[in-house]
N, C-alpha and C. Protein backbone atom coordinates (compact mmCIF):
# COMPACT_ATOMS: atom_id res chain seq x y z
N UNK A 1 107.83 61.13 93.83
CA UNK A 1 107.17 62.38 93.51
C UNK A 1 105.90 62.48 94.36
N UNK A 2 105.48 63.50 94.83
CA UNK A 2 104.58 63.79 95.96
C UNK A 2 103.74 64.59 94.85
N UNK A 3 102.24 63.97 94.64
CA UNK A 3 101.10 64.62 93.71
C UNK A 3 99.76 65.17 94.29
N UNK A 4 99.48 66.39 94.26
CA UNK A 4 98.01 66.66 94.59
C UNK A 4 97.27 66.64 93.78
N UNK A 5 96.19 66.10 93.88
CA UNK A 5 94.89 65.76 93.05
C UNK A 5 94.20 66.81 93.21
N UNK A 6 93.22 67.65 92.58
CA UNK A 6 92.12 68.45 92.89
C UNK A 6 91.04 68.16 92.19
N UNK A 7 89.71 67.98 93.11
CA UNK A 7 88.45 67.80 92.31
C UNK A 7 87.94 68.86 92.86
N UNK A 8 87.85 70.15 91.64
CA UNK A 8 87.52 71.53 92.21
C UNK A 8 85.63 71.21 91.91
N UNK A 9 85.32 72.20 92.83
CA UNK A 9 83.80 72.41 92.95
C UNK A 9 83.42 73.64 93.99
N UNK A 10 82.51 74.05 93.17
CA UNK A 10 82.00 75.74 93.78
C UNK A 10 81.70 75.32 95.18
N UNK A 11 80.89 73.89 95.61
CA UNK A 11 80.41 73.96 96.85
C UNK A 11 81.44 73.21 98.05
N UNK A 12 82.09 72.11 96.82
CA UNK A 12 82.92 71.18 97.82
C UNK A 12 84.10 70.77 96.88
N UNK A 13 85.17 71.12 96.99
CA UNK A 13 86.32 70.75 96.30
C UNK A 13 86.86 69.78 96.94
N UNK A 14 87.41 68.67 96.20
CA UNK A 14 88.23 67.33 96.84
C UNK A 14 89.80 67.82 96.88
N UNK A 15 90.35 67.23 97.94
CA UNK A 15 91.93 67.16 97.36
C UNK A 15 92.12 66.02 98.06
N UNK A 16 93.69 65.59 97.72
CA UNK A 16 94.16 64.38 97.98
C UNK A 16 95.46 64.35 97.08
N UNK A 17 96.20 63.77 98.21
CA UNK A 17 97.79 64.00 98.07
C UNK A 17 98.41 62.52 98.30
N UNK A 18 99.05 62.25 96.81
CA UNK A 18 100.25 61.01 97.35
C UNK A 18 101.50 60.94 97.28
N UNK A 19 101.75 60.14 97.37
CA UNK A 19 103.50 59.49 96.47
C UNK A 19 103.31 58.78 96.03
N UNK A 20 104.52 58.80 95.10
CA UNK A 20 104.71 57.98 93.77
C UNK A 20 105.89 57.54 93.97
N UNK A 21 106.20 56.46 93.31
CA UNK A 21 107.89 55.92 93.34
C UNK A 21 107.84 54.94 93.03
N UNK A 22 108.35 55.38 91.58
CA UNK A 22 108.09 53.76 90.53
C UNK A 22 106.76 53.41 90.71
N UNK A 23 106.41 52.00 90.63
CA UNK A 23 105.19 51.30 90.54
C UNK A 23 104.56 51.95 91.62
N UNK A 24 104.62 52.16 92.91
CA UNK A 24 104.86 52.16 94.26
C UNK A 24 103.74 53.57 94.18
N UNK A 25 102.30 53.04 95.02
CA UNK A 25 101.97 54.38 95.44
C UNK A 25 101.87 54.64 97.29
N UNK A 26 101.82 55.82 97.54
CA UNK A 26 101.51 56.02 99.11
C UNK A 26 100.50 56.62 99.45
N UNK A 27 99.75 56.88 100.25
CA UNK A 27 98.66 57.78 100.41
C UNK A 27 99.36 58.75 101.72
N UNK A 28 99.10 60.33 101.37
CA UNK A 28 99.91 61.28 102.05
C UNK A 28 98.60 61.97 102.90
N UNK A 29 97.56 61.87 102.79
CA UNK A 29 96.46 62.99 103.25
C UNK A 29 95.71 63.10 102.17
N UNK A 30 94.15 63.28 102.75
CA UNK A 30 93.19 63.86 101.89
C UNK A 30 92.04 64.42 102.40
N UNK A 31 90.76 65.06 101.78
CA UNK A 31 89.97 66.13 102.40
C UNK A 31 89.17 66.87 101.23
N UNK A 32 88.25 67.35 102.34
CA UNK A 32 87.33 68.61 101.51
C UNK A 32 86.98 70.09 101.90
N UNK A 33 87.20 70.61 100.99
CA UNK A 33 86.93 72.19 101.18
C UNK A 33 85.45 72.74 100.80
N UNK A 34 84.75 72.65 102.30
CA UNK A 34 83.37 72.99 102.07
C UNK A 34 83.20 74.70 102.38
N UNK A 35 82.55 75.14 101.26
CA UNK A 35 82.23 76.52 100.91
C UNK A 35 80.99 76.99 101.31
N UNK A 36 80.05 76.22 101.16
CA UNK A 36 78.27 76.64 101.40
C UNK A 36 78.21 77.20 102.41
N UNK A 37 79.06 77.51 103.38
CA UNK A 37 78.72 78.80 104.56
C UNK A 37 79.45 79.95 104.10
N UNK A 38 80.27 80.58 103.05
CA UNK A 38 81.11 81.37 102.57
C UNK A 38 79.43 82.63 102.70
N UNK A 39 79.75 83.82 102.48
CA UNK A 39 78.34 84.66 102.09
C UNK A 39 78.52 85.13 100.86
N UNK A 40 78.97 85.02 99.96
CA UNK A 40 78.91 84.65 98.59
C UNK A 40 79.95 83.97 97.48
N UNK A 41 79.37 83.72 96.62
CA UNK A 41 80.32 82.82 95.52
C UNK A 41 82.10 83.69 95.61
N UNK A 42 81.83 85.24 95.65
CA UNK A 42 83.42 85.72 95.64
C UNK A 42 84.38 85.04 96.86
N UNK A 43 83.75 84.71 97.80
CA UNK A 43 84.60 84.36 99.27
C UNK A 43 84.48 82.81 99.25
N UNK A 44 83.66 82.32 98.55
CA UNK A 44 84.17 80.46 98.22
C UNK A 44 84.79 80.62 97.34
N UNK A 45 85.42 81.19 96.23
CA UNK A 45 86.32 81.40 95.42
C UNK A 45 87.75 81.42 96.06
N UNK A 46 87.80 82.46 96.86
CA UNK A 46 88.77 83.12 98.06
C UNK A 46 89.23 81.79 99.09
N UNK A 47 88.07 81.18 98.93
CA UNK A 47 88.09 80.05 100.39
C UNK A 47 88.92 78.52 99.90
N UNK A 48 88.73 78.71 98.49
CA UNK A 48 89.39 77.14 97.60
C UNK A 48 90.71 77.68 97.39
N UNK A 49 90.50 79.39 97.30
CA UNK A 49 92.16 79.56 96.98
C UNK A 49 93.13 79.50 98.19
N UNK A 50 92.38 79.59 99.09
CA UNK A 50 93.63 79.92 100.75
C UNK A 50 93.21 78.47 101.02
N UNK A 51 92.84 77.82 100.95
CA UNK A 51 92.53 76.03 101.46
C UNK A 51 93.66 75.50 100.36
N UNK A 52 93.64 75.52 99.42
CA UNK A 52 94.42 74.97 98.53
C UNK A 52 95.94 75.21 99.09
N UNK A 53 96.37 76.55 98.80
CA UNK A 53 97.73 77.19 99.40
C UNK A 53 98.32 76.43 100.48
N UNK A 54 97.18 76.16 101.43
CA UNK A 54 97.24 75.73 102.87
C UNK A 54 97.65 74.01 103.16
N UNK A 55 96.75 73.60 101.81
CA UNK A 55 97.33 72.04 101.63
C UNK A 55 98.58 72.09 100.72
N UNK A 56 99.18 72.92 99.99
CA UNK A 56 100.35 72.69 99.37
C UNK A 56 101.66 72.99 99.78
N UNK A 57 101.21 73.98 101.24
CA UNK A 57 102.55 74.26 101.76
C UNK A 57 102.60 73.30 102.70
N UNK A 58 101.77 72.60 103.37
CA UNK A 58 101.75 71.71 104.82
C UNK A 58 102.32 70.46 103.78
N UNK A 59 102.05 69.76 102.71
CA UNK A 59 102.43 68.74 102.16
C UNK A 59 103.52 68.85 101.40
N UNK A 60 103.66 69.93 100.57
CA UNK A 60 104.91 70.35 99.59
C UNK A 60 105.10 69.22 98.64
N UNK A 61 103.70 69.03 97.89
CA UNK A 61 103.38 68.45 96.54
C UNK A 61 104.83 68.93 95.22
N UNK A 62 105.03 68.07 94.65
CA UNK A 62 105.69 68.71 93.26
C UNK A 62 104.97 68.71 92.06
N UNK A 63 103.68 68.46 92.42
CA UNK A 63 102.96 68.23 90.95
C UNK A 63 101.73 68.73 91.62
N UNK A 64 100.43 69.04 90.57
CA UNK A 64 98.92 68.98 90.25
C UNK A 64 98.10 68.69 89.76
N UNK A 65 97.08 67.71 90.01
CA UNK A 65 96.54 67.30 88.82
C UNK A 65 95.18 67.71 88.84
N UNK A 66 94.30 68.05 88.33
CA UNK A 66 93.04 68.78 88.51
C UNK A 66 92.31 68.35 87.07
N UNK A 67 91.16 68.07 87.59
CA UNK A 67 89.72 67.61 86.57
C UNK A 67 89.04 68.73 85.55
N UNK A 68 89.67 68.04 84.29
CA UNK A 68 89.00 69.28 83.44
C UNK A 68 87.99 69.68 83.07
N UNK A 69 87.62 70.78 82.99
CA UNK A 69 85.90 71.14 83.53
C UNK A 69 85.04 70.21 82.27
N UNK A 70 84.16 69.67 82.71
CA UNK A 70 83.06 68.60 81.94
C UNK A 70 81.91 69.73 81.82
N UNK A 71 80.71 68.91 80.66
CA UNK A 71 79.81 70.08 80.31
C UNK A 71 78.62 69.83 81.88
N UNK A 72 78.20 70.70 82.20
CA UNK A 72 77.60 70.14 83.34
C UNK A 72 75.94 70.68 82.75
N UNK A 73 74.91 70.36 83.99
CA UNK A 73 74.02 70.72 84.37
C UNK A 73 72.93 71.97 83.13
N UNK A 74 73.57 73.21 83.77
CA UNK A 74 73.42 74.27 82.86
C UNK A 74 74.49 75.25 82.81
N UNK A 75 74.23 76.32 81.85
CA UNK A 75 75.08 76.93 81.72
C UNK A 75 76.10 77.64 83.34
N UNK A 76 75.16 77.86 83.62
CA UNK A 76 75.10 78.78 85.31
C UNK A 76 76.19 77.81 85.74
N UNK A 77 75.83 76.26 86.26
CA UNK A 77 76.76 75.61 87.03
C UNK A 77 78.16 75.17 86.21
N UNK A 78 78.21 75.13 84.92
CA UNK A 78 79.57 74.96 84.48
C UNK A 78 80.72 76.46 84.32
N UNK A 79 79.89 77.96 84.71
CA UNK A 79 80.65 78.61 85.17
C UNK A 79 81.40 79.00 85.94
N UNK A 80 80.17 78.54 86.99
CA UNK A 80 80.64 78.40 88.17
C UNK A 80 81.70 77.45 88.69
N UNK A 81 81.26 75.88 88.14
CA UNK A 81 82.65 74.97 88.04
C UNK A 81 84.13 75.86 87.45
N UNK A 82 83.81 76.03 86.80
CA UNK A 82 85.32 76.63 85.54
C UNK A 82 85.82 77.62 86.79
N UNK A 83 84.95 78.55 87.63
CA UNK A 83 85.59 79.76 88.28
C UNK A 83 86.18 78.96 89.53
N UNK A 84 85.29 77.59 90.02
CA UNK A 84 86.09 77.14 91.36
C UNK A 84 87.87 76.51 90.69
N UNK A 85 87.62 75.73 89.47
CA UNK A 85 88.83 75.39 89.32
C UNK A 85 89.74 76.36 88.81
N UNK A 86 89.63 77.89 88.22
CA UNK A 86 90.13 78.55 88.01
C UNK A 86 90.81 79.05 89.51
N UNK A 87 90.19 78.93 90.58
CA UNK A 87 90.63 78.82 91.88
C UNK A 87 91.60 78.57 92.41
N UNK A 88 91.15 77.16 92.04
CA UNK A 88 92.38 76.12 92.54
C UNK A 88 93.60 76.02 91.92
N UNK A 89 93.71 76.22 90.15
CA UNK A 89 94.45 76.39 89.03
C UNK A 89 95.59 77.56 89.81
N UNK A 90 95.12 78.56 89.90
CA UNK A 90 95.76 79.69 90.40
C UNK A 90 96.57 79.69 91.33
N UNK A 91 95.56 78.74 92.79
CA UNK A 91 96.60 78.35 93.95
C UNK A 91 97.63 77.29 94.11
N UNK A 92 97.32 76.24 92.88
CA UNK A 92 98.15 75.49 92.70
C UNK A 92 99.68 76.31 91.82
N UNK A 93 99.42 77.18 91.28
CA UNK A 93 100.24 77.76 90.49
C UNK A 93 100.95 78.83 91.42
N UNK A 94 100.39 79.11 92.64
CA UNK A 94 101.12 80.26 93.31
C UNK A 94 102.02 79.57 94.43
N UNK A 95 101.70 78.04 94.40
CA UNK A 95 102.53 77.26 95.33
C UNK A 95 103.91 76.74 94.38
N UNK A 96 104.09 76.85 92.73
CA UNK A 96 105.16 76.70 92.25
C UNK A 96 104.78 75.30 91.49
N UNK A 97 103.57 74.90 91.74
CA UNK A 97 103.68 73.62 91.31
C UNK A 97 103.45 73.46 89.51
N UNK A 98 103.53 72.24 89.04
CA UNK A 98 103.02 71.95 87.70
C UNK A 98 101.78 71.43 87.42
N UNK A 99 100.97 72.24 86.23
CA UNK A 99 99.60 71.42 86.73
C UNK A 99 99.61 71.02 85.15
N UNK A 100 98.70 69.70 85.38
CA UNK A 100 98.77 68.74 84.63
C UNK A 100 96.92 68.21 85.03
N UNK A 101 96.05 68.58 83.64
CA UNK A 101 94.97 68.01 83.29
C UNK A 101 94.31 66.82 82.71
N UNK A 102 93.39 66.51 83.39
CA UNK A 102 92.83 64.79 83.11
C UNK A 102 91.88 65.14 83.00
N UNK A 103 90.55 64.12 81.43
CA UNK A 103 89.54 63.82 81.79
C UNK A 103 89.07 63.57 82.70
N UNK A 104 87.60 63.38 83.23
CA UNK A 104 87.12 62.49 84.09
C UNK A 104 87.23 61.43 83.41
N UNK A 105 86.78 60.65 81.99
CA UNK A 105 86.95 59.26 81.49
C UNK A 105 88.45 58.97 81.56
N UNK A 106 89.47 59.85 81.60
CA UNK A 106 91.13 58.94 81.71
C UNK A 106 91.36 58.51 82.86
N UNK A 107 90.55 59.67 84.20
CA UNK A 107 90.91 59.26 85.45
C UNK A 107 90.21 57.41 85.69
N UNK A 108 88.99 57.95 84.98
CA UNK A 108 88.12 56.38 85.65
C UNK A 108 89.03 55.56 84.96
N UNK A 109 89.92 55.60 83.74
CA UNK A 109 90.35 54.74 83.08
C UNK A 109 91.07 54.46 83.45
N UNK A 110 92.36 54.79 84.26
CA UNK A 110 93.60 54.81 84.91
C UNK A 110 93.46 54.56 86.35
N UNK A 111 92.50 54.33 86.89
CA UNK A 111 91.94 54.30 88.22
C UNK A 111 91.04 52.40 88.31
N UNK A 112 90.26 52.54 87.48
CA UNK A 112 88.93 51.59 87.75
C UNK A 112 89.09 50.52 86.61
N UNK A 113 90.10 50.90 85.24
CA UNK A 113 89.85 50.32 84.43
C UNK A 113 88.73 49.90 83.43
N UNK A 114 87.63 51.12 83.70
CA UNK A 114 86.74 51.26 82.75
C UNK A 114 86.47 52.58 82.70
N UNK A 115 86.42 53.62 81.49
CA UNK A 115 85.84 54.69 81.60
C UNK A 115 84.60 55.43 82.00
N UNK A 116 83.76 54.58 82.13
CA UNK A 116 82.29 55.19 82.55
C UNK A 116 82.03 54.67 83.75
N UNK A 117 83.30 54.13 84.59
CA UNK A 117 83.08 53.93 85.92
C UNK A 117 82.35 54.46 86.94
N UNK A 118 81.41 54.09 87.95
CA UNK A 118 80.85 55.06 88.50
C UNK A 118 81.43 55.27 89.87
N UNK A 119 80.90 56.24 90.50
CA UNK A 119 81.89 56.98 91.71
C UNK A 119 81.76 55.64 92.80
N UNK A 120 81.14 54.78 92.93
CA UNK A 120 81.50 53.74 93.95
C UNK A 120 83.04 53.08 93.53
N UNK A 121 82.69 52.27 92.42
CA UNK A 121 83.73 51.73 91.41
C UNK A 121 85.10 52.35 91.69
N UNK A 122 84.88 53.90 91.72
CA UNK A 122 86.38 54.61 91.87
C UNK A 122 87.02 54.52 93.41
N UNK A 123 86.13 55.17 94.21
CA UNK A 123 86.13 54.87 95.87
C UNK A 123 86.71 53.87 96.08
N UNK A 124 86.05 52.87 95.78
CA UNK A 124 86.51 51.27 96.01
C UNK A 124 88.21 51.42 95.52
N UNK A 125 88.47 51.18 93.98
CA UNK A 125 89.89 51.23 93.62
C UNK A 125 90.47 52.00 93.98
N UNK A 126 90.24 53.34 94.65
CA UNK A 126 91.42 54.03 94.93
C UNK A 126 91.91 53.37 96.45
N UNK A 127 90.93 52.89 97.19
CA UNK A 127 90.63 52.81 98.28
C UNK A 127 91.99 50.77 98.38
N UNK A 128 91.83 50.56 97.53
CA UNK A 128 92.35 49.46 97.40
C UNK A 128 94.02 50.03 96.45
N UNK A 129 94.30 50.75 95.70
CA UNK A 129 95.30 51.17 95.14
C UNK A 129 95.90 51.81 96.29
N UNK A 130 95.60 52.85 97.04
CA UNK A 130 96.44 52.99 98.22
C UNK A 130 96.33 52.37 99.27
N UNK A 131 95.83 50.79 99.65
CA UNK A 131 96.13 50.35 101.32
C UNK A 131 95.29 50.85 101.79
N UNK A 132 94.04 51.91 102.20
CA UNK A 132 93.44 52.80 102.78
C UNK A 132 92.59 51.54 103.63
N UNK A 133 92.54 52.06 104.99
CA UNK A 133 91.31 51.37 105.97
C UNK A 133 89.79 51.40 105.42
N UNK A 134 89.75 52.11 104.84
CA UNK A 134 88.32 53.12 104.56
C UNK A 134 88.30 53.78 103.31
N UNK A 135 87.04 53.78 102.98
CA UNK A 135 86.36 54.28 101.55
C UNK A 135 86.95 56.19 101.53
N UNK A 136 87.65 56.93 101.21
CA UNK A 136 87.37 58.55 101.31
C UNK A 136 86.02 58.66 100.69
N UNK A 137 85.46 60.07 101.30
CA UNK A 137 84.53 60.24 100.67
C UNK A 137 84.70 60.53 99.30
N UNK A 138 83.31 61.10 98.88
CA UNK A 138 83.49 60.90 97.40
C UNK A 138 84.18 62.00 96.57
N UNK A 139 84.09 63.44 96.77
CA UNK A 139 85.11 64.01 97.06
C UNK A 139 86.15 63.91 96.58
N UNK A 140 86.78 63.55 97.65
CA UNK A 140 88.43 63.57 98.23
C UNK A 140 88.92 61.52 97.35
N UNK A 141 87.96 60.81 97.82
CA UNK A 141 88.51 60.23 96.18
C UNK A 141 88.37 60.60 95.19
N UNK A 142 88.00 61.47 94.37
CA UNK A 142 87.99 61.63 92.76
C UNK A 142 89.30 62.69 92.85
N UNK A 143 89.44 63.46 93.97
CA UNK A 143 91.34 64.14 93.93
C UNK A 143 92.21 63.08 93.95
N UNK A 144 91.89 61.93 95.09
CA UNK A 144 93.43 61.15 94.93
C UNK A 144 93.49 59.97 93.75
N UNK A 145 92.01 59.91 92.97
CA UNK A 145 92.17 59.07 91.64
C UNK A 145 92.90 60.47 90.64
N UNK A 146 92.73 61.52 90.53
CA UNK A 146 93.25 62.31 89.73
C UNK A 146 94.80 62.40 90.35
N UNK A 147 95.18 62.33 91.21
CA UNK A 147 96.70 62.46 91.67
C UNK A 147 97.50 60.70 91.26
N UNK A 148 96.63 59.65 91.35
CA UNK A 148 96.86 58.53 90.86
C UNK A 148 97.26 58.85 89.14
N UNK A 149 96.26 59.07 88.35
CA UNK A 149 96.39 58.92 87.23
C UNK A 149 97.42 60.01 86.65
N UNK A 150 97.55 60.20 87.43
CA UNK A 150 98.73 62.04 87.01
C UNK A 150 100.30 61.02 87.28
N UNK A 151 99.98 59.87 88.03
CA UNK A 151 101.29 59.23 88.82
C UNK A 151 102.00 58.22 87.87
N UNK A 152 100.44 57.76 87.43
CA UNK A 152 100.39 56.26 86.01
C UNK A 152 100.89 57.34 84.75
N UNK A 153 100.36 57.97 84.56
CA UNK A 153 100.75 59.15 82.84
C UNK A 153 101.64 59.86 83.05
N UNK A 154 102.68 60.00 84.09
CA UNK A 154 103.69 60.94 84.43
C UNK A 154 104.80 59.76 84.19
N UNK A 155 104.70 58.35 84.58
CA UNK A 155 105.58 57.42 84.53
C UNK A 155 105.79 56.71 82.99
N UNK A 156 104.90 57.66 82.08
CA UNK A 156 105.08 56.30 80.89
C UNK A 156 105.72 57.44 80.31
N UNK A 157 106.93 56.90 79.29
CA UNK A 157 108.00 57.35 78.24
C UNK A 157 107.12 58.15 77.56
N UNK A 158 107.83 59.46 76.82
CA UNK A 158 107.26 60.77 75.95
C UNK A 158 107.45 59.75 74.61
C-alpha cells in the first residue's frame, strides 16, 4: 500500500509518501509546500490544494493520513491551521484517496515510542524506520511519521 502523510500548515505543509508491505516499509518521496510568498492566506490555501493534487497524481498514493488539528497558539492560528488542513483534506479527497486521522501523541507513539516525543526524537526514527541517508526536515518528517503510523494502525486486525 502506497501512503501519503500530510503535516498541513498555513505557512509550510509537510508531505511524505511511502510503502507498506507487511512489516516492510519504503520511503517513496517527500517535501514541503512553502506558502509565505502566496499574496494572501486565499492563494496559500489554493497553493496546498494544487501542491497536494500534484503529489498525489505523480505518486498515486492509496491512502491519507493527515494530523488532526491540535489546540494551538491562539485562536487566529488554529483557524488558520484547520483552513490549511481543510486544504489538504479536500485535495486528498479529490485525488480519490481515503483519509484516515492521527493524533500528534499516536503518531509520536507509533513512530518514537513515546508520546511526548520531541521533533528531533521523530526525525531521527523516521529517518532510521525508512533506511534514509539523512534527517528530512522537520516538516516533511512529521508527514512520513503520519504515513508510518497510518501503515502500523492500518495493519492491525478490526
Amino acid at each position: 500500500m502506497r501512503i501519503l502523510g500530510i503535516d498541513p500548515g498555513s505557512r509550510i505543509t509537510g508531505y511524505g509518501v511511502i510503502e507498506s508491505q507487511g512489516n516492510e516499509l519504503g520511503f517513496v518521496a517527500c517535501g514541503t509546500i512553502r506558502t509565505a510568498g502566496e499574496p494572501d492566506f486565499g492563494h496559500r490555501l489554493l497553493a496546498i490544494f494544487s501542491a497536494l493534487q500534484d503529489v498525489a497524481a505523480q505518486y498515486a498514493p492509496e491512502a491519507a493520513a493527515v494530523e488532526e488539528v491540535f489546540v494551538a497558539r491562539s485562536p487566529r492560528s488554529a483557524l488558520k491551521l484547520g483552513q490549511a488542513r481543510g486544504a489538504a483534506v479536500v485535495a486528498a479527497l479529490s485525488a480519490g484517496l481515503s483519509i484516515f486521522n492521527y493524533s500528534p501523541r499516536l503518531v509520536k507513539q507509533s513512530v518514537a515510542g513515546y508520546g511526548q516525543a520531541d521533533k528531533g526524537q521523530v526525525r531521527y526514527m523516521v529517518r532510521v524506520l525508512l533506511g534514509l541517508n539523512a534527517e528530512p526536515s522537520s516538516d516533511a518528517a512529521d508527514a512520513l511519521a503520519l504515513a508510518i503510523c497510518h501503515a502500523h494502525h492500518s495493519a492491525l486486525p478490526l
